[in-house]
N, C-alpha and C. Protein backbone atom coordinates (compact mmCIF):
# COMPACT_ATOMS: atom_id res chain seq x y z
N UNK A 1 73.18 10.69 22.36
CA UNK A 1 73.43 9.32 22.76
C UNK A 1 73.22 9.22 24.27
N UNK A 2 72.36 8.20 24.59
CA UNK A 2 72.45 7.72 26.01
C UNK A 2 73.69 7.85 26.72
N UNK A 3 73.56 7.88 28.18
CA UNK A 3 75.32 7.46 28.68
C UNK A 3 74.79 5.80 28.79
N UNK A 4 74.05 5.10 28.98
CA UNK A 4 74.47 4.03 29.21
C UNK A 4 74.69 3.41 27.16
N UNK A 5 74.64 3.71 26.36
CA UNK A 5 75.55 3.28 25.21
C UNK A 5 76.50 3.90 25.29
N UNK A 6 76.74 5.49 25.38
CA UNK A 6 78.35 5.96 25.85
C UNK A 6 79.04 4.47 26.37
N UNK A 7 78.68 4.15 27.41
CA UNK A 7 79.44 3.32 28.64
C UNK A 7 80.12 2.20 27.86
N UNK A 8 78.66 1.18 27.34
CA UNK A 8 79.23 0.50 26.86
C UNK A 8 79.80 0.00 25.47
N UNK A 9 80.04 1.34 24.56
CA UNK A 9 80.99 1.24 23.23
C UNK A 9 81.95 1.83 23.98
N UNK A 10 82.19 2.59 25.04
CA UNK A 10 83.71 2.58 25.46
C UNK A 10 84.22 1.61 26.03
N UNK A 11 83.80 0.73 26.83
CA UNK A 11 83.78 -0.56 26.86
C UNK A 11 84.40 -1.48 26.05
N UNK A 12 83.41 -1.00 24.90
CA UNK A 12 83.99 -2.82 23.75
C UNK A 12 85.08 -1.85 23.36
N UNK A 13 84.81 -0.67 22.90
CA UNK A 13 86.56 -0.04 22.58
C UNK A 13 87.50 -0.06 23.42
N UNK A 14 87.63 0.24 24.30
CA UNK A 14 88.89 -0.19 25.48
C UNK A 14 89.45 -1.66 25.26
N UNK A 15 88.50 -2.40 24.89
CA UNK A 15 89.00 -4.21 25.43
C UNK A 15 89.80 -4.16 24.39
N UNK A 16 89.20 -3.23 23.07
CA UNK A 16 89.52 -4.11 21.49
C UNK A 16 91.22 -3.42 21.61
N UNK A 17 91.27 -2.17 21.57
CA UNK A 17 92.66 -1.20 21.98
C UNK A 17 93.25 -2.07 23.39
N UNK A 18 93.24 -2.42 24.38
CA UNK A 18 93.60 -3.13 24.77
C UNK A 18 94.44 -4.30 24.68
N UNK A 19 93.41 -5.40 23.64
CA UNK A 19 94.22 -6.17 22.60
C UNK A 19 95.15 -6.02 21.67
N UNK A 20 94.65 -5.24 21.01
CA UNK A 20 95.64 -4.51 19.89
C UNK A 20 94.46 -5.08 18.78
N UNK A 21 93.47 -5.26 18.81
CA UNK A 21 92.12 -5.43 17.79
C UNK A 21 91.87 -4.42 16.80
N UNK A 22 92.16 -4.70 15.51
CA UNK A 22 91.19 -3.56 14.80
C UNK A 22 89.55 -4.36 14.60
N UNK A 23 89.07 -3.10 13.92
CA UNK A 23 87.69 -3.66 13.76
C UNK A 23 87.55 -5.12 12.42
N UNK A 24 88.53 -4.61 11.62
CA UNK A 24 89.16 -5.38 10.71
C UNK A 24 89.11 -6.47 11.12
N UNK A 25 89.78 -6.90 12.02
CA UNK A 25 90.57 -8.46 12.55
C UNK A 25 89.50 -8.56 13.39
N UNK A 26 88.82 -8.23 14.53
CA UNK A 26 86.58 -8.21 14.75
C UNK A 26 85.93 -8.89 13.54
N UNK A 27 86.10 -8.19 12.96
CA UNK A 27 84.70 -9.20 11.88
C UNK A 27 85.36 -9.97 11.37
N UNK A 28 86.90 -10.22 11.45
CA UNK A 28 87.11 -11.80 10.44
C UNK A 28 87.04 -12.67 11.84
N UNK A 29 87.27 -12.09 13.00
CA UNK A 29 87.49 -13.32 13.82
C UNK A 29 85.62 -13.84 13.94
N UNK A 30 84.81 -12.35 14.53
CA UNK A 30 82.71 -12.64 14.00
C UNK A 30 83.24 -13.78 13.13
N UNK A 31 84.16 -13.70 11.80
CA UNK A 31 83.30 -14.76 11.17
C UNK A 31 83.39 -16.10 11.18
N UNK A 32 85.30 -16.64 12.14
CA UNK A 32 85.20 -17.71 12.36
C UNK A 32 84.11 -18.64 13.01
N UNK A 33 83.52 -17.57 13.65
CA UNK A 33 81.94 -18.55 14.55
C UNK A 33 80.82 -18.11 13.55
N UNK A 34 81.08 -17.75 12.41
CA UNK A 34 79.66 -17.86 11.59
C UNK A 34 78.65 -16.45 12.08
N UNK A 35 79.60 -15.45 12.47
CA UNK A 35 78.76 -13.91 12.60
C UNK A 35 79.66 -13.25 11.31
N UNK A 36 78.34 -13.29 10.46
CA UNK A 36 78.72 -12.17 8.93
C UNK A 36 78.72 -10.79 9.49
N UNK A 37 79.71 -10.05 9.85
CA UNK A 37 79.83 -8.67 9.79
C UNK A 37 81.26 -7.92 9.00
N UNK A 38 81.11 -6.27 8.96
CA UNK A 38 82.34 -6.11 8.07
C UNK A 38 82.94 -4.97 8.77
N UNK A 39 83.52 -4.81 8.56
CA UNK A 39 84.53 -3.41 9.04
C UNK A 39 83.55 -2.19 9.17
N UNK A 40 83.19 -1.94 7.69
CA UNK A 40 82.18 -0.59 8.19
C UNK A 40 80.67 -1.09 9.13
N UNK A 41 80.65 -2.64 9.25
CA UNK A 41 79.20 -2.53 9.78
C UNK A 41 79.27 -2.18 11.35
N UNK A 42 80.55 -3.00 11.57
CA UNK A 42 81.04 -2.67 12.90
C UNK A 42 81.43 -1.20 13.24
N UNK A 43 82.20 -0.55 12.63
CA UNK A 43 82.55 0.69 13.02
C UNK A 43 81.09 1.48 12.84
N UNK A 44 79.95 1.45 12.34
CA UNK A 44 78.81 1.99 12.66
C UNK A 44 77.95 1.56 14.05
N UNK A 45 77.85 0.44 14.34
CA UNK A 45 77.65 -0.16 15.34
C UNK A 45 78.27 0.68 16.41
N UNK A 46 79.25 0.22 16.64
CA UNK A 46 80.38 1.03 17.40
C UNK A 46 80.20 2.58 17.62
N UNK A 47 80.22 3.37 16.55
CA UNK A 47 80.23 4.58 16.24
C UNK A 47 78.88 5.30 16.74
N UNK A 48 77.87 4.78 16.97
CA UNK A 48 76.35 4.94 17.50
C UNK A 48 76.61 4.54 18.77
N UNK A 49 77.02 3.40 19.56
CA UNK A 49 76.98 2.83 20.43
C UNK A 49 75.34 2.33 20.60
N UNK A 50 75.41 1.58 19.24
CA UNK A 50 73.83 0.75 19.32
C UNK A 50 73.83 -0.32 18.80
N UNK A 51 73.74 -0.74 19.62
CA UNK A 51 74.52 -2.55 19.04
C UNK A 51 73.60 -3.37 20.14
N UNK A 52 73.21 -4.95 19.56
CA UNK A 52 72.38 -5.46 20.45
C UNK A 52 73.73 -6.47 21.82
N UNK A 53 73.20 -6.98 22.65
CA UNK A 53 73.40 -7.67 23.72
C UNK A 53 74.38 -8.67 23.31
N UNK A 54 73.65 -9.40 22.21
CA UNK A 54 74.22 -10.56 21.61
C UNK A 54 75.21 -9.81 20.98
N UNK A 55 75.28 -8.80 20.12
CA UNK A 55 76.59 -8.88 19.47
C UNK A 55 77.69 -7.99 20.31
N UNK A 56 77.37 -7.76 21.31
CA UNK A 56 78.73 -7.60 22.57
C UNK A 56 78.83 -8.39 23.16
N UNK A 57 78.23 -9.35 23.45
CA UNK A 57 78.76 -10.81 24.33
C UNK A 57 79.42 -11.23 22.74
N UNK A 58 79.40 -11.34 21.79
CA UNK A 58 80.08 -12.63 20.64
C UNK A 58 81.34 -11.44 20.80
N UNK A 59 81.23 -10.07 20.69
CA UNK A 59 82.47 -9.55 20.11
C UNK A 59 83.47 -9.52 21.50
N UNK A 60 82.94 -9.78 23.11
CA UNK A 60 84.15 -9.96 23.90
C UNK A 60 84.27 -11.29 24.30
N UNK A 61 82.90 -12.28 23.63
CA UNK A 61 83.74 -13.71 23.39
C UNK A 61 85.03 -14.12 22.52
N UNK A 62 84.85 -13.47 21.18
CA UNK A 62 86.13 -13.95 20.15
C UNK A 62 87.27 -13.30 20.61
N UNK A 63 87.19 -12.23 21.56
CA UNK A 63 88.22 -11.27 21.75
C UNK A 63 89.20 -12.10 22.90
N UNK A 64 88.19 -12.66 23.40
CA UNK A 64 88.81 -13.27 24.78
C UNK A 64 88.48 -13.08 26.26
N UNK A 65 87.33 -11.86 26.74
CA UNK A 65 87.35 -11.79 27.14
C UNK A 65 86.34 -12.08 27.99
N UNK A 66 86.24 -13.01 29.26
CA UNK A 66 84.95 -13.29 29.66
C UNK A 66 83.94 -13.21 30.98
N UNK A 67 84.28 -12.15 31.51
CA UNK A 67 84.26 -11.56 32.51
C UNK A 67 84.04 -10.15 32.64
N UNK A 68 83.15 -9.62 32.75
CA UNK A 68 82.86 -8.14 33.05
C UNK A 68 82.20 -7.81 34.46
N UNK A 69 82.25 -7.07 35.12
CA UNK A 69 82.64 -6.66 36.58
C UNK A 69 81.27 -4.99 36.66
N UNK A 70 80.23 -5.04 37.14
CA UNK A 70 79.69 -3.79 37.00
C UNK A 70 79.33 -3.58 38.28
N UNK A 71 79.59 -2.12 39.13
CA UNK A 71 79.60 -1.69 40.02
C UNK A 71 79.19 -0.30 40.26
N UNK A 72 78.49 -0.25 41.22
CA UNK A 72 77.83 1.11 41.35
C UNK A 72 78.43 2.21 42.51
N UNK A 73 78.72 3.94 41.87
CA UNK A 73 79.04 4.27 42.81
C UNK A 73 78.24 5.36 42.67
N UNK A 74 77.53 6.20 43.89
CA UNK A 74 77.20 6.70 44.05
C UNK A 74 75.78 7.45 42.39
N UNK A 75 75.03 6.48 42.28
CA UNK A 75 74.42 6.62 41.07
C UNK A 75 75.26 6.59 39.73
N UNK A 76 76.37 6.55 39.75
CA UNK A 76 76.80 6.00 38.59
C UNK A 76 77.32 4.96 37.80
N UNK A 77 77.28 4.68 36.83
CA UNK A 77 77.54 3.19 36.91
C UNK A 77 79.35 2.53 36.29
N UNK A 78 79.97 2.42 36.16
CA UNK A 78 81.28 1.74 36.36
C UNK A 78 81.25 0.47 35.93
N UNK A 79 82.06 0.52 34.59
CA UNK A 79 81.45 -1.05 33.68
C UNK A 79 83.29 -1.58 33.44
N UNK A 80 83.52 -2.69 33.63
CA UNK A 80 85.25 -3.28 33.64
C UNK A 80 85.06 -4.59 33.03
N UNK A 81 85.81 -4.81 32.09
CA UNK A 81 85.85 -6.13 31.65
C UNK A 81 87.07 -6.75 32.27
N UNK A 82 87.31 -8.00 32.19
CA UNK A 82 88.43 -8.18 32.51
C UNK A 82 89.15 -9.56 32.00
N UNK A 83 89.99 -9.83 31.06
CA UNK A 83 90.19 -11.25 30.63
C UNK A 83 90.92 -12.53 31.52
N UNK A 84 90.56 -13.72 31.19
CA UNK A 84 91.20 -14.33 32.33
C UNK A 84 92.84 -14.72 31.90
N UNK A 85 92.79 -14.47 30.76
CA UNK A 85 94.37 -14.63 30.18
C UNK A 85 95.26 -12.87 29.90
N UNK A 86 96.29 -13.33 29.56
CA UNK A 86 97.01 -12.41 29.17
C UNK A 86 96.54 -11.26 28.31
N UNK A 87 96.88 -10.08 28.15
CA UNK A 87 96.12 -9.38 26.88
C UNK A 87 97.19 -9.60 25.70
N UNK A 88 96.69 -9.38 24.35
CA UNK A 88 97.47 -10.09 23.56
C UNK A 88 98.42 -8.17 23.19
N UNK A 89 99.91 -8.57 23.12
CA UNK A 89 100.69 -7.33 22.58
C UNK A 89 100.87 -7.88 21.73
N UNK A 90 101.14 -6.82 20.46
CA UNK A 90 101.08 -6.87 18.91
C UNK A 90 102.44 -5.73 18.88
């Protein structure tokens, strides 16, 4: 695996653990906006860290989060999301 998919499925995993998100409660929320996905399609997605553009902007739109922060240090790259609300505790 690339590091830049490393980067960013640790990424969407941090936000989702963060929340208290399973992948579960991900694809039912995908489906309130009309994205058909399922538990295992996501956890493969995820699990590769090969997932397109669009479906990491929809999955840290439903999540809440809308703001990501990328910064470079010394050739490496440093990826932060950050929500503008509260994170949700469960």
């Amino acid at each position: 695996m690339s590091v830049w998919n490393d980067k960013i499925k640790r990424l969407l995993k941090s936000e989702l653990v963060k929340r208290g998100i399973s992948n579960t409660e991900l694809a039912e929320m995908l489906g309130q906006i009309g994205i058909e996905e399922t538990k295992s399609s996501i956890d493969s997605k995820i699990s590769r860290g090969t997932f397109s553009a669009s479906f990491f902007i929809q999955c840290l739109s439903v999540i809440g989060c809308t703001r990501i922060e990328i910064e470079s240090y010394d050739n490496q790259l440093t990826i932060a999301a950050a929500p503008l609300s509260e994170y949700l505790i469960k």
